[in-house]
C-alpha atoms as a PDB file:
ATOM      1  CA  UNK A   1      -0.503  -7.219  37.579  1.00  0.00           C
ATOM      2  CA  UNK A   2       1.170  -8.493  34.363  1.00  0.00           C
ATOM      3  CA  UNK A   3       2.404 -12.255  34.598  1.00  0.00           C
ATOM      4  CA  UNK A   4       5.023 -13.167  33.196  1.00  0.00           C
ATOM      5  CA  UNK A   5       5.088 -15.486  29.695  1.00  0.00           C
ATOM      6  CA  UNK A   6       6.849 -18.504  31.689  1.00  0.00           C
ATOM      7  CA  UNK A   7       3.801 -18.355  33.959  1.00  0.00           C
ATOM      8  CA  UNK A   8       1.471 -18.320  30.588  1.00  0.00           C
ATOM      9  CA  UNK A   9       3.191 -20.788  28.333  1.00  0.00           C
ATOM     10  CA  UNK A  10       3.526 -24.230  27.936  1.00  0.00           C
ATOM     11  CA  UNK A  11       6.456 -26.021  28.658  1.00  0.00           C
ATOM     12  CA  UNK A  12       6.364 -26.313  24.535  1.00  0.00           C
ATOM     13  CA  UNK A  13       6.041 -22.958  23.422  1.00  0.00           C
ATOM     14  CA  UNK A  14       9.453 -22.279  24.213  1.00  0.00           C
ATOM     15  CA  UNK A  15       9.098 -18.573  24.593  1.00  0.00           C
ATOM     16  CA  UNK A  16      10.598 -16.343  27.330  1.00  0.00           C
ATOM     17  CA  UNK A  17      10.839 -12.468  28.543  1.00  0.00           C
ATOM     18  CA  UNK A  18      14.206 -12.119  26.962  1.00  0.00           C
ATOM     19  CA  UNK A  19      12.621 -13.387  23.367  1.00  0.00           C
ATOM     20  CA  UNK A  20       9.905 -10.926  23.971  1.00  0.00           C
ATOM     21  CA  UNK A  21      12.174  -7.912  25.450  1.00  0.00           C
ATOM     22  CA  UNK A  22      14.428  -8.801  21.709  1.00  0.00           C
ATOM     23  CA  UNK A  23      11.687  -8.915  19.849  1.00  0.00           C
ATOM     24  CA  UNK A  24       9.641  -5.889  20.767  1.00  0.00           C
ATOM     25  CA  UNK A  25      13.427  -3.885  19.748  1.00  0.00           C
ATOM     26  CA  UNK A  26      13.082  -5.111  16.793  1.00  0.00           C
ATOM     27  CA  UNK A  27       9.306  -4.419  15.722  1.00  0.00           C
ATOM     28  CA  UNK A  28       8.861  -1.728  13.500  1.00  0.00           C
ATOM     29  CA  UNK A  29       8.817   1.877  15.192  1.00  0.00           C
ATOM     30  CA  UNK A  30       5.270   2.828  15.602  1.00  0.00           C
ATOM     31  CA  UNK A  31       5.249   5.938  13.774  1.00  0.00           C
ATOM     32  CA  UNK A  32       6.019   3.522  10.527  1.00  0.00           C
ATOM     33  CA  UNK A  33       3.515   0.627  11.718  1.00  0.00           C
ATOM     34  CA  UNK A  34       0.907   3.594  11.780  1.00  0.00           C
ATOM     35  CA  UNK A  35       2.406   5.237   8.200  1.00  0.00           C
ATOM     36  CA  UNK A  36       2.057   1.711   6.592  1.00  0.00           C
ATOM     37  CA  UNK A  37      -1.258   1.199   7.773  1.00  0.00           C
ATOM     38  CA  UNK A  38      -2.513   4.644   5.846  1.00  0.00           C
ATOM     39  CA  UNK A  39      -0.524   3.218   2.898  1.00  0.00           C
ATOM     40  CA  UNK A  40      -2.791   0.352   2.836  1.00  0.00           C
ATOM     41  CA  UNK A  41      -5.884   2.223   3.402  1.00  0.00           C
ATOM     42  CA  UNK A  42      -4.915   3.503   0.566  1.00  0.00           C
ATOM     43  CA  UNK A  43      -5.279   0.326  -1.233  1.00  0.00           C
ATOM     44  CA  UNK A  44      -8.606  -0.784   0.138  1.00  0.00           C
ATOM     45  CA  UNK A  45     -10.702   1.046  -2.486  1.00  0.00           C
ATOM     46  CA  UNK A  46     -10.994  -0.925  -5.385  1.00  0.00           C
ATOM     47  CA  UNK A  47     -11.264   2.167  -7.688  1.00  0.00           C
ATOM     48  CA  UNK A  48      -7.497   3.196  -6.835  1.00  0.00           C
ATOM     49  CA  UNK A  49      -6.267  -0.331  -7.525  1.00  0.00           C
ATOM     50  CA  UNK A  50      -7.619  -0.129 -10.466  1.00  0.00           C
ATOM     51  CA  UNK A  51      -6.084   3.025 -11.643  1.00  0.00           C
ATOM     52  CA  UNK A  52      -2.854   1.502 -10.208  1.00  0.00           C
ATOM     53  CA  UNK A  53      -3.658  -1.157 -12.317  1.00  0.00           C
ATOM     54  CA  UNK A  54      -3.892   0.890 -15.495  1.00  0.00           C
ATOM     55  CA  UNK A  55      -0.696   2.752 -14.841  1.00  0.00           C
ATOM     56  CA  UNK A  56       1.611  -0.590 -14.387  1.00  0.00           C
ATOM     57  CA  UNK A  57       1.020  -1.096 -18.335  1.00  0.00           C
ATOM     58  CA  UNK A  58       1.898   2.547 -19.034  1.00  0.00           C
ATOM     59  CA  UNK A  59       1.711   6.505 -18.256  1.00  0.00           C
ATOM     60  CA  UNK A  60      -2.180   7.511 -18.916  1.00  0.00           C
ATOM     61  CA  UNK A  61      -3.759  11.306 -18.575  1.00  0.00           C
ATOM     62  CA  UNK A  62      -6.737  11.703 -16.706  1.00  0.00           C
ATOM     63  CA  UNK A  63      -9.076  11.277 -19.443  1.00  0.00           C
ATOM     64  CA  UNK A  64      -7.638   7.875 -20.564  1.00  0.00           C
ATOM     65  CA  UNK A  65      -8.360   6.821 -17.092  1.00  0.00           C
ATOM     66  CA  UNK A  66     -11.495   8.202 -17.068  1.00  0.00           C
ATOM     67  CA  UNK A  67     -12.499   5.982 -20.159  1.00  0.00           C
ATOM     68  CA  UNK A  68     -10.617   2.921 -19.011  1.00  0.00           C
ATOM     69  CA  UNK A  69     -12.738   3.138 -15.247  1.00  0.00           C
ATOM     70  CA  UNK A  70     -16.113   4.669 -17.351  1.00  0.00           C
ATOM     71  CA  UNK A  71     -15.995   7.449 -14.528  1.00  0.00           C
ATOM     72  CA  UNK A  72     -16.523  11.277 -14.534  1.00  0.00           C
ATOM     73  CA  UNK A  73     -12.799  13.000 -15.044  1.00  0.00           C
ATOM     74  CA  UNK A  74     -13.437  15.023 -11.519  1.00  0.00           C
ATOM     75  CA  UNK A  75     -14.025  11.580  -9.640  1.00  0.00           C
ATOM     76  CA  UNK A  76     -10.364  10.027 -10.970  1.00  0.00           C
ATOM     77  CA  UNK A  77      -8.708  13.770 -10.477  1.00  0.00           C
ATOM     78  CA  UNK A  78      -9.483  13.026  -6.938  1.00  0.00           C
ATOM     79  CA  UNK A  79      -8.508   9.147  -6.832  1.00  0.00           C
ATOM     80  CA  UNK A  80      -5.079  10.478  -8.278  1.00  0.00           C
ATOM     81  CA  UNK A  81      -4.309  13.588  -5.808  1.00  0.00           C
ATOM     82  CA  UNK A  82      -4.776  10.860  -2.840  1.00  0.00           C
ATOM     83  CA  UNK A  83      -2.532   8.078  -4.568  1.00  0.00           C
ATOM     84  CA  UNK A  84      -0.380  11.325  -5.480  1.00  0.00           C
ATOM     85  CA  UNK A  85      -0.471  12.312  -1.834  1.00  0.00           C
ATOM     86  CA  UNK A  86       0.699   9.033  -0.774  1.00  0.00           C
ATOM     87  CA  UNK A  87       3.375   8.820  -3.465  1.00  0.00           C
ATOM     88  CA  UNK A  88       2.239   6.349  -4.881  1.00  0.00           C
ATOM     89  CA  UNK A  89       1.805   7.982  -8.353  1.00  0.00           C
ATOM     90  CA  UNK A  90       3.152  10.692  -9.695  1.00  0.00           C
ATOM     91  CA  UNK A  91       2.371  13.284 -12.671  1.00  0.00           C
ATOM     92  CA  UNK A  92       4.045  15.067 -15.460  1.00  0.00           C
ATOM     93  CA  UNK A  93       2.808  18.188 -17.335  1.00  0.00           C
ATOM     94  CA  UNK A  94       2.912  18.445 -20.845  1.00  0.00           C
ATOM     95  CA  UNK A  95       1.243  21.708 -22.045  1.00  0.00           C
ATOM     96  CA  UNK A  96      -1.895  21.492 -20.738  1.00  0.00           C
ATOM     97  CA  UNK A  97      -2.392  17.480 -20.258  1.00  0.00           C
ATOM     98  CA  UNK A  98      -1.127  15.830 -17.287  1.00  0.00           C
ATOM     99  CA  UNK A  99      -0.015  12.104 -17.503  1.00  0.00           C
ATOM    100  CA  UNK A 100       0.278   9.572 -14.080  1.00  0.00           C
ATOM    101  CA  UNK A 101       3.184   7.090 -14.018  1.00  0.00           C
ATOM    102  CA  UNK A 102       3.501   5.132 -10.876  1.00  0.00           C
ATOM    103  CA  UNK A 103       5.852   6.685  -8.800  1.00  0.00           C
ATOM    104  CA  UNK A 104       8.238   4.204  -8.733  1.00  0.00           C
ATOM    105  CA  UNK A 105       8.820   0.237  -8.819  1.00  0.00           C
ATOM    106  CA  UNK A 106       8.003  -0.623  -6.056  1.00  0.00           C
ATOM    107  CA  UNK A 107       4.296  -0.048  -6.247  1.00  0.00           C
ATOM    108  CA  UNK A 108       3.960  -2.651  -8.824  1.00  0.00           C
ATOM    109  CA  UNK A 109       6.480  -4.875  -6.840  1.00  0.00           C
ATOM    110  CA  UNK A 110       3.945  -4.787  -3.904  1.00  0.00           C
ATOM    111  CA  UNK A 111       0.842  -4.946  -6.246  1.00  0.00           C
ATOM    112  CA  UNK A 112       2.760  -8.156  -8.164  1.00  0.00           C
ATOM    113  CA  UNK A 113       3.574  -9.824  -4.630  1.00  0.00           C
ATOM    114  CA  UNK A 114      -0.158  -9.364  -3.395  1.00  0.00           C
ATOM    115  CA  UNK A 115      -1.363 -11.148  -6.689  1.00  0.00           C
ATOM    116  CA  UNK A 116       1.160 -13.439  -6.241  1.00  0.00           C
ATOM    117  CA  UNK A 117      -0.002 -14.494  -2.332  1.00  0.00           C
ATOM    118  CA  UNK A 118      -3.948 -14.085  -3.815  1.00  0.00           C
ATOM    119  CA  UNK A 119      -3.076 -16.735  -5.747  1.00  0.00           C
ATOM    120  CA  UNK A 120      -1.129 -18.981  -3.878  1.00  0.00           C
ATOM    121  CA  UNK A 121      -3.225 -22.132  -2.712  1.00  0.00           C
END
């Protein structure tokens, strides 16, 4: 049997059912919460920040990215078709070399905010 947060709480928490009915409507949906976790999986290997890195300063083909991360071509080809998949870069063809751009701004907003709290003290 569930008891209710009156019978759980201080006097000084000042919480109630009606708080926590309001703000459970208001969470995100949980398809979202589980999309935004993948989106940070994303982030957790340090070899895609890095390319994300690389691509704030400017577009970059594959092989520039190779030489900037000293890593086989194949290896970033794959880093890039899962930030791709996860539209978080994006690529353009010209003749036969393909350049990554981020896919928009606010990758590098979120990358510049996360710096931003890293740093904070």
């Amino acid at each position: 049997m569930q008891q209710h947060i009156t019978d759980e709480c201080e006097v000084t928490c000042g919480g109630s059912e009606a708080d926590l009915v309001r703000i459970k409507s208001e969470m995100i949906e949980e398809p979202l919460i589980h999309d935004i976790a993948e989106w940070f999986k994303v982030l957790s290997d340090p070899t895609r920040v890095k390319i994300i890195s690389a691509l704030m300063r400017r577009e970059l083909c594959v092989h520039d990215l190779s030489e900037l991360l000293e890593m086989g071509q194949s290896a970033v080809s794959h880093q890039l078709r899962y930030l791709r998949n996860m539209r978080m870069v994006k690529r353009r063809k010209v003749g036969k070399t393909v350049y990554y751009s981020l896919d928009d701004s606010h990758i590098e907003e979120i990358i510049q905010v996360t710096l931003e709290h890293l740093k904070h003290k």
